[in-house]
N, C-alpha and C. Protein backbone atom coordinates (compact mmCIF):
# COMPACT_ATOMS: atom_id res chain seq x y z
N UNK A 1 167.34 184.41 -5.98
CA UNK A 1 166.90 184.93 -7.24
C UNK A 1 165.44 185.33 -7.09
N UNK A 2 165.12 186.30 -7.55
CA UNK A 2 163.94 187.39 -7.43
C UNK A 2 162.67 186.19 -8.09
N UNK A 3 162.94 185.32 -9.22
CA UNK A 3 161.88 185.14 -10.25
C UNK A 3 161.77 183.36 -9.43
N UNK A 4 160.65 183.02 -9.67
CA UNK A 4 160.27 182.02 -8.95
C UNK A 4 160.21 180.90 -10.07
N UNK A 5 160.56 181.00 -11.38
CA UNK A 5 160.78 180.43 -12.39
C UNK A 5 162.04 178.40 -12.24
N UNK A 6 161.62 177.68 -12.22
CA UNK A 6 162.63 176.85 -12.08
C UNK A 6 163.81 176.76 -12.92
N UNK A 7 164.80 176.57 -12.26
CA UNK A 7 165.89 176.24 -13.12
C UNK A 7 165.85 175.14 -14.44
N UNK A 8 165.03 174.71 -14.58
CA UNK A 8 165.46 173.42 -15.26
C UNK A 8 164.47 174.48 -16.79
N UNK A 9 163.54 175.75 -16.59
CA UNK A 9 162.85 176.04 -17.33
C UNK A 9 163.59 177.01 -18.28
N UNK A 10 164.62 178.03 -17.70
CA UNK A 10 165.40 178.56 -18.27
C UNK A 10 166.47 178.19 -19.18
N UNK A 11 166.09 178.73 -20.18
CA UNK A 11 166.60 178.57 -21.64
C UNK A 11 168.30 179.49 -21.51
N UNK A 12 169.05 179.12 -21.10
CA UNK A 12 170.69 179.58 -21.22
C UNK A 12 171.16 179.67 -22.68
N UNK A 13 172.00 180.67 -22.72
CA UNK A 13 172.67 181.11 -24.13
C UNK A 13 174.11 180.79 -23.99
N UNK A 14 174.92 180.27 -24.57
CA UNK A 14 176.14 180.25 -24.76
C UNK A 14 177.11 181.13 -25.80
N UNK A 15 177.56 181.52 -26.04
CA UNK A 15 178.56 182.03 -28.01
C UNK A 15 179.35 180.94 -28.03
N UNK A 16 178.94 180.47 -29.52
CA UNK A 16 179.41 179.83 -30.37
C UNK A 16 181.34 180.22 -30.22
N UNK A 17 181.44 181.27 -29.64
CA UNK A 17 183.10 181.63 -29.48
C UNK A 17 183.46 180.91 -27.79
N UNK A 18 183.11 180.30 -27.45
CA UNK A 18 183.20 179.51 -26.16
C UNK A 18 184.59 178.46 -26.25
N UNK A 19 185.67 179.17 -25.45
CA UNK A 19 186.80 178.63 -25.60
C UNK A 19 186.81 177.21 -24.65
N UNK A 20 187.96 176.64 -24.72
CA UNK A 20 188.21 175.18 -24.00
C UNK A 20 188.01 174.03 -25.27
N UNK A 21 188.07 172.57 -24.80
CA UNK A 21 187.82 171.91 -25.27
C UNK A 21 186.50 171.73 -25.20
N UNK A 22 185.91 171.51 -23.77
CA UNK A 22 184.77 171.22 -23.74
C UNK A 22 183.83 172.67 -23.51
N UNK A 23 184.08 173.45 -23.99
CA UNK A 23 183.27 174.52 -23.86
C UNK A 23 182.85 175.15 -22.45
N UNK A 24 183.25 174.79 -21.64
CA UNK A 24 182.97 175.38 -20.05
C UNK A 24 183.95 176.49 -19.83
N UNK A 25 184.61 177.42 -20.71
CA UNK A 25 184.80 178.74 -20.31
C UNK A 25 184.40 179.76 -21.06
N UNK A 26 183.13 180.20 -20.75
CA UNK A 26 182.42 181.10 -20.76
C UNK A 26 181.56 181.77 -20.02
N UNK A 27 180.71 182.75 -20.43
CA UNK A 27 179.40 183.35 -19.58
C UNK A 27 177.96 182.87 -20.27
N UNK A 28 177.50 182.56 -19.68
CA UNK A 28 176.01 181.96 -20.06
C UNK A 28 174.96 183.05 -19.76
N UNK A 29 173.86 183.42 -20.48
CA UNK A 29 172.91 184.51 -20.74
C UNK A 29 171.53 184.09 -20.63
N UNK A 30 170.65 184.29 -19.91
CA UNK A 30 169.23 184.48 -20.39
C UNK A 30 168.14 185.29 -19.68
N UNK A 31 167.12 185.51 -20.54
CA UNK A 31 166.25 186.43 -20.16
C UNK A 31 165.14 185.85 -19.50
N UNK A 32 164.89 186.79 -18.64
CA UNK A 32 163.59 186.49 -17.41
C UNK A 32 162.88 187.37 -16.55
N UNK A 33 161.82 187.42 -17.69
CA UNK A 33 160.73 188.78 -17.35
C UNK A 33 161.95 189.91 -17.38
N UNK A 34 161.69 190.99 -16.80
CA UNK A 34 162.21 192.16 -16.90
C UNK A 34 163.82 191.91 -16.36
N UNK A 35 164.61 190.67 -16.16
CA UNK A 35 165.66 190.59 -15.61
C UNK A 35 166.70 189.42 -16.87
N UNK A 36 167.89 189.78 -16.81
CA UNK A 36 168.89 189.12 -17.35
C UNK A 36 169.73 188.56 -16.17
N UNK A 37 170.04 187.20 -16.88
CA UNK A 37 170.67 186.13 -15.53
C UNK A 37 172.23 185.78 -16.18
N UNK A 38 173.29 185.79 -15.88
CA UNK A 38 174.41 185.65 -16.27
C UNK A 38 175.31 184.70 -15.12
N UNK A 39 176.00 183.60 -15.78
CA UNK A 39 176.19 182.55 -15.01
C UNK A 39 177.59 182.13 -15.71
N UNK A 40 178.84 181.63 -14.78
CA UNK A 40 179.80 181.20 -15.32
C UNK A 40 179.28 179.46 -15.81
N UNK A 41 179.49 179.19 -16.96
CA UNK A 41 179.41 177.84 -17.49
C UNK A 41 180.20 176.81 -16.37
N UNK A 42 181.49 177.19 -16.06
CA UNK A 42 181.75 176.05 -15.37
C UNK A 42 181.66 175.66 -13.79
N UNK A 43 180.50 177.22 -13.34
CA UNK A 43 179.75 176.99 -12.22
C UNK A 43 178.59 177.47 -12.24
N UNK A 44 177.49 176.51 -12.84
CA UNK A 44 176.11 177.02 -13.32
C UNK A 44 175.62 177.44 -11.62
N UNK A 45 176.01 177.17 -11.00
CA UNK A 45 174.57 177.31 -9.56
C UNK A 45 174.82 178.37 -9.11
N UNK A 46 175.98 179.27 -9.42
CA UNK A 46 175.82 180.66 -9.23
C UNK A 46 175.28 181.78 -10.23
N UNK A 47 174.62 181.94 -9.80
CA UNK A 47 173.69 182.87 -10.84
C UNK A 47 173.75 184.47 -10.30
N UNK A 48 173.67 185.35 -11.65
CA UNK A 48 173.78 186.81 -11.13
C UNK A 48 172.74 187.49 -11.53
N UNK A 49 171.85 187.72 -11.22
CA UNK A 49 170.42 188.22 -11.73
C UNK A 49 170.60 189.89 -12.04
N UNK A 50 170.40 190.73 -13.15
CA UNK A 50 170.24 192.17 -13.32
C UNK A 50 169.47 192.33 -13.95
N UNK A 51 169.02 193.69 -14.24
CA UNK A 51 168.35 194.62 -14.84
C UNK A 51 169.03 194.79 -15.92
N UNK A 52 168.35 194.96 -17.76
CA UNK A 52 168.84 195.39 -18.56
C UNK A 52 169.61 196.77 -18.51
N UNK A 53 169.26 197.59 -17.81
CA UNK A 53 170.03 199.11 -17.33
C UNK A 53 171.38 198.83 -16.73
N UNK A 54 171.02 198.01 -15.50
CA UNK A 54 171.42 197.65 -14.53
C UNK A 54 172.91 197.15 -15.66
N UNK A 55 172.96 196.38 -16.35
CA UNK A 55 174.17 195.60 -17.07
C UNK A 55 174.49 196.38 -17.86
N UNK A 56 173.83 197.30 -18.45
CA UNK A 56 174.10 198.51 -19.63
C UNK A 56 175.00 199.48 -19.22
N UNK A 57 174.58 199.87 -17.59
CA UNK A 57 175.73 201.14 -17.36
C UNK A 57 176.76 200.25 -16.59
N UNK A 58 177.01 198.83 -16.02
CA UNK A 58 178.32 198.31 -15.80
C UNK A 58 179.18 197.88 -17.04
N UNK A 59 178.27 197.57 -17.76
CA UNK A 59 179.52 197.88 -19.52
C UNK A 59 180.10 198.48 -19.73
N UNK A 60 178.85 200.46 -19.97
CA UNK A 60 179.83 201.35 -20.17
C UNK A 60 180.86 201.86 -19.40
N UNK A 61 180.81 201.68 -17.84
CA UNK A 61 182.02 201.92 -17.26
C UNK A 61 183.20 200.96 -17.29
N UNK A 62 182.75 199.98 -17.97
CA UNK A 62 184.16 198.75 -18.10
C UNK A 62 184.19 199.31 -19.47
N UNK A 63 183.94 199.68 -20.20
CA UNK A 63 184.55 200.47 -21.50
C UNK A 63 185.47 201.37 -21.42
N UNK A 64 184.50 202.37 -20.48
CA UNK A 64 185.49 203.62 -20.26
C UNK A 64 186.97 203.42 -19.60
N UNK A 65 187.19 202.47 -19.14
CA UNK A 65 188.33 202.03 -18.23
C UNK A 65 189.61 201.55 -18.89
């Protein structure tokens, strides 16, 4: 990961629509400096670091599809 920021400092987002019992199937969100970090809940230590662009035009082509 690009940002030298510790893990324990990043503030993760969940939705309140987070299926399971215990809430571990979802995608987890947060922002960091010019980058967005997206992480499966029920394997936090993989982390996917992008660019707001960067996630904007892999949307719209999973739209268009």
């Amino acid at each position: 990961m690009a940002t030298a920021l510790s893990r324990d400092v990043i503030q993760w987002q969940k939705s309140t629509y987070s299926g399971g019992a215990d809430g571990n199937e979802c995608v987890e969100l947060a922002h960091v400096e010019d980058s967005l970090l997206l992480r499966e809940s029920d394997d936090p230590d993989r982390i996917l670091q992008v660019t707001k662009g960067g996630l904007a035009a892999l949307l719209d082509q999973l739209r268009l599809r």
